[in-house]
C-alpha atoms as a PDB file:
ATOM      1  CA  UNK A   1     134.089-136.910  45.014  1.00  0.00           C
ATOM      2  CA  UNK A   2     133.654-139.187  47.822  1.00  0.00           C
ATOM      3  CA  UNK A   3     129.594-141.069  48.187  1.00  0.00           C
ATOM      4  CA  UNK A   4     128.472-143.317  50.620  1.00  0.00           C
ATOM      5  CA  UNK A   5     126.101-146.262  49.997  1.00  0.00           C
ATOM      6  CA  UNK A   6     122.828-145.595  52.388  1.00  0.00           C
ATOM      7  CA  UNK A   7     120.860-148.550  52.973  1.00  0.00           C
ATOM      8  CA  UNK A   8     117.449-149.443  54.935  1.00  0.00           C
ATOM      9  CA  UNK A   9     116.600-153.310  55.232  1.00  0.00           C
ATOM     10  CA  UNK A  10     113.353-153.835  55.940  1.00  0.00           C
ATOM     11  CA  UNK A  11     111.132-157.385  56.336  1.00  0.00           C
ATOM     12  CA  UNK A  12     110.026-156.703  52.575  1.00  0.00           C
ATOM     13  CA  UNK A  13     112.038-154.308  51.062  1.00  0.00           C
ATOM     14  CA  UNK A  14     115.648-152.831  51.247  1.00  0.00           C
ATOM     15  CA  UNK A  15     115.945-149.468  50.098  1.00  0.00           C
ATOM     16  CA  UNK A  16     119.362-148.445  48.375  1.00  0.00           C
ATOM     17  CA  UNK A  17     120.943-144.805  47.369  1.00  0.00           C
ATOM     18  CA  UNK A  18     124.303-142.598  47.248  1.00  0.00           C
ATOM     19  CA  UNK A  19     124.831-140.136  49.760  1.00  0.00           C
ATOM     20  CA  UNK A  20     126.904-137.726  48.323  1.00  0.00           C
ATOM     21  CA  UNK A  21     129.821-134.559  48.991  1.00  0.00           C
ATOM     22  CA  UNK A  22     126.305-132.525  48.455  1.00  0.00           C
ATOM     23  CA  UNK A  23     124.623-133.982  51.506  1.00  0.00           C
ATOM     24  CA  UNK A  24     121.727-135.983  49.382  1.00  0.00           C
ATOM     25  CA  UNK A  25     120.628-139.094  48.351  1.00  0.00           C
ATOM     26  CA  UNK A  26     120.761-140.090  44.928  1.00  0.00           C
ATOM     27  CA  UNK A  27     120.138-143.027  43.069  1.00  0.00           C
ATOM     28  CA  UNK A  28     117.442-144.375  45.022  1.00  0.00           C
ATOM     29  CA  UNK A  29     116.177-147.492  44.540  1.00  0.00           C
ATOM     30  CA  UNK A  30     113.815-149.784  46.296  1.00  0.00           C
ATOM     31  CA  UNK A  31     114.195-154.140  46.026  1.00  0.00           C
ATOM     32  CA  UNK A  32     112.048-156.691  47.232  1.00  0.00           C
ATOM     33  CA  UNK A  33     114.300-158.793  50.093  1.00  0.00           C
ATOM     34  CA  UNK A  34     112.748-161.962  49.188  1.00  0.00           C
ATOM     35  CA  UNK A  35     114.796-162.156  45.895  1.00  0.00           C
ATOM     36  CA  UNK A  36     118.217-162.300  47.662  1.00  0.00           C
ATOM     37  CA  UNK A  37     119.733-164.698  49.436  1.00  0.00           C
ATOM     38  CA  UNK A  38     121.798-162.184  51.147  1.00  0.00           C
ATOM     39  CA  UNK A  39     122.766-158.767  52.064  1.00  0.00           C
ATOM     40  CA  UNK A  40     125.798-158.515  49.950  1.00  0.00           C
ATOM     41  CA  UNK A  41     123.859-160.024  46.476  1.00  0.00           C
ATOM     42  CA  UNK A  42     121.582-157.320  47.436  1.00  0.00           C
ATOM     43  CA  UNK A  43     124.143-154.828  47.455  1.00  0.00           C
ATOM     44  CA  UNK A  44     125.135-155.848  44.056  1.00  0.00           C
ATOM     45  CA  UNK A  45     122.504-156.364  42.510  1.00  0.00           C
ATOM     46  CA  UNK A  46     121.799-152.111  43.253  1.00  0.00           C
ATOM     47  CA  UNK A  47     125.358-151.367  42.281  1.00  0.00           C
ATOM     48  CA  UNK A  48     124.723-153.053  38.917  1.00  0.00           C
ATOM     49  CA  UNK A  49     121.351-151.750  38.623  1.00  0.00           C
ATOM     50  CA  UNK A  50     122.695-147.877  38.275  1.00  0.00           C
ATOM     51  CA  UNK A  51     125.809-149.115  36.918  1.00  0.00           C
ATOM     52  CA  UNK A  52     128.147-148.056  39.627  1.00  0.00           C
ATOM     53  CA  UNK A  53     131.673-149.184  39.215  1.00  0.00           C
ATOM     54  CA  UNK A  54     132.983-150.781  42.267  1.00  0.00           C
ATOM     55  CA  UNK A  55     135.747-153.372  44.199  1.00  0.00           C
ATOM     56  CA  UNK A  56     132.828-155.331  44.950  1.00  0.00           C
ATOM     57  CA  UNK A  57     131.677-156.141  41.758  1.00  0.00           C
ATOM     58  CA  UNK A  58     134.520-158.311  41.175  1.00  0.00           C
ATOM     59  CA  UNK A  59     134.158-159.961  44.696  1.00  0.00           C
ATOM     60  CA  UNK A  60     130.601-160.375  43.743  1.00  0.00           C
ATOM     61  CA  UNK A  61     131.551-162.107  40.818  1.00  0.00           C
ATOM     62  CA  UNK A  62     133.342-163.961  42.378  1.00  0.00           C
ATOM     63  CA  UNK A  63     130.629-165.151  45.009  1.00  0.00           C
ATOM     64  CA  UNK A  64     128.386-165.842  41.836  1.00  0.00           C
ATOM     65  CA  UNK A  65     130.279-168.274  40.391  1.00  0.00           C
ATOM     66  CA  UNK A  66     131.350-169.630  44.132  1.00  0.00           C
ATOM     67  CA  UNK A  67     127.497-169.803  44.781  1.00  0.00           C
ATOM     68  CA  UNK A  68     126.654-172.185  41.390  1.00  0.00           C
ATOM     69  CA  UNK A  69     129.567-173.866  42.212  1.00  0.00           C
ATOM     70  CA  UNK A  70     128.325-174.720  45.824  1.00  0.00           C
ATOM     71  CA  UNK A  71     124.753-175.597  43.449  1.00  0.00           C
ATOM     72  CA  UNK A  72     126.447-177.633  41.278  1.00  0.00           C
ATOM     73  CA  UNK A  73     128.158-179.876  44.339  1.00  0.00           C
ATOM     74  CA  UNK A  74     125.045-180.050  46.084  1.00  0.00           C
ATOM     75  CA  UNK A  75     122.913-181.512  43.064  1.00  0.00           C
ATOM     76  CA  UNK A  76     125.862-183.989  42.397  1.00  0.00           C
ATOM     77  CA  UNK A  77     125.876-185.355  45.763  1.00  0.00           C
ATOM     78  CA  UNK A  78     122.174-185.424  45.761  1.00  0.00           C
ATOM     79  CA  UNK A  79     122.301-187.404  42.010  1.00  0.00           C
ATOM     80  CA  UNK A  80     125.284-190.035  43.689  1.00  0.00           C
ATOM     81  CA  UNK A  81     123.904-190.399  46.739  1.00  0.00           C
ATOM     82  CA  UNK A  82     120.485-191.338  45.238  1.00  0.00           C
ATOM     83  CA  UNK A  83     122.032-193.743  42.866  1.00  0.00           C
ATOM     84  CA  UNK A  84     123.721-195.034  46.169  1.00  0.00           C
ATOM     85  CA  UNK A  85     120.781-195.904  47.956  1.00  0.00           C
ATOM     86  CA  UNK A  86     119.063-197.591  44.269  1.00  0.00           C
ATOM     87  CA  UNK A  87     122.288-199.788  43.807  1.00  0.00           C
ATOM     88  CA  UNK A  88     122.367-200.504  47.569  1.00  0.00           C
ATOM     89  CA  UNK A  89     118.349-201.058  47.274  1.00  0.00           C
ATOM     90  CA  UNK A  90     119.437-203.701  44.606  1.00  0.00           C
ATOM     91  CA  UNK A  91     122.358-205.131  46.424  1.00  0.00           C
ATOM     92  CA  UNK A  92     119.778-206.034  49.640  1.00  0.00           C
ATOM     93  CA  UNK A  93     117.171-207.479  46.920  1.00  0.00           C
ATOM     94  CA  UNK A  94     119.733-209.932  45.667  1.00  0.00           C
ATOM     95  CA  UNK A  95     121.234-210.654  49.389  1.00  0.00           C
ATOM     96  CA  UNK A  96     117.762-211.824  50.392  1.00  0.00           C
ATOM     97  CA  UNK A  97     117.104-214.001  47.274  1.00  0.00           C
ATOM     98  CA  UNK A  98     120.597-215.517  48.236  1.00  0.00           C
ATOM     99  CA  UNK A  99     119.109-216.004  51.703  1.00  0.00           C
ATOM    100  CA  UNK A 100     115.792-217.506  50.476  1.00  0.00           C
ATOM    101  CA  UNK A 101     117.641-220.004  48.117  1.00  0.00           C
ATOM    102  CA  UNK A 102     120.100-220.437  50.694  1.00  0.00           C
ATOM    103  CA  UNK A 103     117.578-221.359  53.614  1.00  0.00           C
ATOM    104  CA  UNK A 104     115.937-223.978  50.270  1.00  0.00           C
ATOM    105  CA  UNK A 105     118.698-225.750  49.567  1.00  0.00           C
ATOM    106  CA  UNK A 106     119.368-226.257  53.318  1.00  0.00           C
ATOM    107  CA  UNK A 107     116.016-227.421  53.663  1.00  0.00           C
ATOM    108  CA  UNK A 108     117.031-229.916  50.871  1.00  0.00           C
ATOM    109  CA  UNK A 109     119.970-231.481  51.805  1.00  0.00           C
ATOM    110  CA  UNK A 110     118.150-232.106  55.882  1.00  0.00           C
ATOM    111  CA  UNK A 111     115.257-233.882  53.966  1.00  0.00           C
ATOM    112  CA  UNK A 112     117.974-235.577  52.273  1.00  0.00           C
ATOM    113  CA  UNK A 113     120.203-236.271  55.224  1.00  0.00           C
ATOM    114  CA  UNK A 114     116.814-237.651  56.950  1.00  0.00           C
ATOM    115  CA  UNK A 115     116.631-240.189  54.039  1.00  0.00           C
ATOM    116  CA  UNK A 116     120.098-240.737  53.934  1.00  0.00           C
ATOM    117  CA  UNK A 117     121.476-239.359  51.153  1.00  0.00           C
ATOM    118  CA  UNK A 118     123.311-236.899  52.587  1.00  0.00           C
ATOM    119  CA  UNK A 119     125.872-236.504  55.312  1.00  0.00           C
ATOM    120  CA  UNK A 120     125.897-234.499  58.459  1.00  0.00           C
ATOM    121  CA  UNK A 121     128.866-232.028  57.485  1.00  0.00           C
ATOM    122  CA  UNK A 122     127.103-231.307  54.170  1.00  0.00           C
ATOM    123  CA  UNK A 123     124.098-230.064  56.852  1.00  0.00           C
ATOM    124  CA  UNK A 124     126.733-228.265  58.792  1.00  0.00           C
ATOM    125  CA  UNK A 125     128.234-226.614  55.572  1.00  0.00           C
ATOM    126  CA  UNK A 126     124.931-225.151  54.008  1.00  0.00           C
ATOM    127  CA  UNK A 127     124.324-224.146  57.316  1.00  0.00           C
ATOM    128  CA  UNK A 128     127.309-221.854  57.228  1.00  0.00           C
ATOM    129  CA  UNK A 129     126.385-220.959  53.855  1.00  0.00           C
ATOM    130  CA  UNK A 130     123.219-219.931  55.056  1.00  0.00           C
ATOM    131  CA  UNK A 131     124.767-218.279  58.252  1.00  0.00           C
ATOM    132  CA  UNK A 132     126.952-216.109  55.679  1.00  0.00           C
ATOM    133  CA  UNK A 133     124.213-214.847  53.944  1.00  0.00           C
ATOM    134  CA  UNK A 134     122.567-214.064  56.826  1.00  0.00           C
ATOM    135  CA  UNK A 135     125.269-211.946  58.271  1.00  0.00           C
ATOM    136  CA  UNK A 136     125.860-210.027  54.632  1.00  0.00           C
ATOM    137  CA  UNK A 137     121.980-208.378  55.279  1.00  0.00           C
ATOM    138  CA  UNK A 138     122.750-206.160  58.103  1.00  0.00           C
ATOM    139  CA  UNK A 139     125.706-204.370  57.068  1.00  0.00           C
ATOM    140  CA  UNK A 140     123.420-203.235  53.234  1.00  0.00           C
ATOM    141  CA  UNK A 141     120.427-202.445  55.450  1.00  0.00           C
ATOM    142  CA  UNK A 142     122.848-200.253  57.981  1.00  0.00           C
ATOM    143  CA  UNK A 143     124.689-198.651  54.493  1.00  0.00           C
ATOM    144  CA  UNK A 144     121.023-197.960  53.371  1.00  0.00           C
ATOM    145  CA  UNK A 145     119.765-196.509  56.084  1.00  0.00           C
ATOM    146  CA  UNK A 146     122.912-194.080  56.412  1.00  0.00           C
ATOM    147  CA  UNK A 147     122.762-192.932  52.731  1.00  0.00           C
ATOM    148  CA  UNK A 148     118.773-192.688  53.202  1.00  0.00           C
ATOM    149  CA  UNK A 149     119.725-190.121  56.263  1.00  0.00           C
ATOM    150  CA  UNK A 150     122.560-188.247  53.900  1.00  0.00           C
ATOM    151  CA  UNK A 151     120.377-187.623  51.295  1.00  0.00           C
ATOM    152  CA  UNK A 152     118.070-186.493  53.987  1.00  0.00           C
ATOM    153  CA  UNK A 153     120.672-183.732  55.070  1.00  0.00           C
ATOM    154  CA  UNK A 154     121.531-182.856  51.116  1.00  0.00           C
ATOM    155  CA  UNK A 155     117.437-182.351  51.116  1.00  0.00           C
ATOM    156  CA  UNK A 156     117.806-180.613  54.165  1.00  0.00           C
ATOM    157  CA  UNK A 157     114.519-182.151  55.549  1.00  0.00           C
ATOM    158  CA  UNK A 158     114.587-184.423  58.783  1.00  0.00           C
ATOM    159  CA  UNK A 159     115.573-188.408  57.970  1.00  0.00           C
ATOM    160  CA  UNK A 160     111.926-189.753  58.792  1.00  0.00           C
ATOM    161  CA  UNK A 161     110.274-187.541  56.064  1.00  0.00           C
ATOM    162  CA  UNK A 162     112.465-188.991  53.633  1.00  0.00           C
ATOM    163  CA  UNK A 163     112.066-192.278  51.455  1.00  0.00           C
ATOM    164  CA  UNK A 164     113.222-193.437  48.184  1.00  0.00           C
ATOM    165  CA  UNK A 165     111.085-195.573  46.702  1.00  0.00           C
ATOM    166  CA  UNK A 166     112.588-199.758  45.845  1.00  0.00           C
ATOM    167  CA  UNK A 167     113.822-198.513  42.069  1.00  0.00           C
ATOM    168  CA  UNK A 168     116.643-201.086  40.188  1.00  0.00           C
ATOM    169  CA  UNK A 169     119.781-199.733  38.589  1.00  0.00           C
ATOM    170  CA  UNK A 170     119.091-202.435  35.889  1.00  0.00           C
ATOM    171  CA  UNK A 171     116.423-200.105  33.945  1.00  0.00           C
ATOM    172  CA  UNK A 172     119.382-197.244  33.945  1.00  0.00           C
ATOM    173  CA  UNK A 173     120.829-196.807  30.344  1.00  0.00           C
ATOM    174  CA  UNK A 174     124.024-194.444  29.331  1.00  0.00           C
ATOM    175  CA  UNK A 175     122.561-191.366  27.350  1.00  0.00           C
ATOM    176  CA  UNK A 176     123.701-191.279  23.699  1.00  0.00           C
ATOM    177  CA  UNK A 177     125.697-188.212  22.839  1.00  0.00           C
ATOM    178  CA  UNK A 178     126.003-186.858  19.243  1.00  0.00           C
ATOM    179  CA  UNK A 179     129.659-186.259  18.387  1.00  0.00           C
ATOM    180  CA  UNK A 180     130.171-182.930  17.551  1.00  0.00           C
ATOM    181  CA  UNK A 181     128.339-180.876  20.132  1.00  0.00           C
ATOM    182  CA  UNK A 182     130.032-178.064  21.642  1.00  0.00           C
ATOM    183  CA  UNK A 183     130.623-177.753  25.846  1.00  0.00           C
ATOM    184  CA  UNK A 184     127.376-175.359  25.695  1.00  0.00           C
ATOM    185  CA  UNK A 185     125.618-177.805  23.380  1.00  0.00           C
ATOM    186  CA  UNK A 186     126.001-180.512  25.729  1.00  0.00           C
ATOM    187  CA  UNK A 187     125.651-179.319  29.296  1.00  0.00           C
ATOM    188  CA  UNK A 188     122.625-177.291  28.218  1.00  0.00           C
ATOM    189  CA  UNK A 189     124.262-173.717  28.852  1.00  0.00           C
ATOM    190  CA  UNK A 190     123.264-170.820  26.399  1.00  0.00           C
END
């Protein structure tokens, strides 16, 4: 006996039966469109709903587990990009304290080179010290504001309505984990 799947997608609802060899619907069944992401998990979602056997239900399967996967990626790349931007938060913290004590000790050895303590080429050398840590700042600030904009795309929200807030990867402590737990124990699955 050969049916046909009837369908009628609407702006709230998509309405679902089996037209059959006898010329009428059966099976009907109506679902709210806002709880799908798409037509086909729609579709499956009514074929398991009246427990109708079908190819699909494999493919859909299939796109389940493709779907979490595609989850799963998404929150990881969020989770390491965010810990990029932190470590390159603290990275740019430290570069400018380098600077600062850098640009001190320069002013240091001039008021000693006034007095005469110091020689001109010590001058010129903790002035290319100080040039060096200069030119280390732009390159963390331009990494910064690139991983600031990729987390912005993971987010999917425009770049200027995202910030992270100056955080330190030196609070950040390895969780302790119990020997003995099972997979399901561990990553929190049922």
């Amino acid at each position: 006996m050969s049916r046909a799947l009837l369908g009628d997608i609407g702006a709230t609802n998509a309405r679902f039966a089996l037209y059959g060899a006898d010329r009428r619907a059966s099976q009907v069944r109506v679902l709210p469109v806002d709880q799908f992401v798409t037509l086909r998990e729609a579709i499956v979602h009514y074929l398991e709903a009246e427990k109708i056997d079908c190819p699909l239900q494999a493919s859909a399967d299939a796109a389940r587990y493709d779907w979490r996967v595609i989850q799963l990626t998404v929150v990881t790349r969020v989770a390491d990009t965010y810990f990029q931007i932190v470590g390159l938060q603290d990275r740019l913290k430290v570069a400018e304290q380098n600077l600062a004590n850098g640009e001190g000790i320069l002013r240091g050895v001039e008021a000693q080179f006034r007095a005469g303590t110091a020689t001109q080429l010590d001058v010129v050398q903790q002035q290319t010290v100080v040039s060096n840590l200069q030119a280390a700042i732009p390159p963390l600030q331009q990494q910064l504001a690139q991983n600031v904009d990729a987390l912005a795309i993971l987010l999917g929200k425009p770049p200027e309505q995202v910030s992270v807030a100056q955080s330190s990867l030196s609070g950040l402590s390895m969780p302790k984990v119990a020997a003995g737990l099972t997979l399901n124990e561990f990553d929190g699955s049922p």
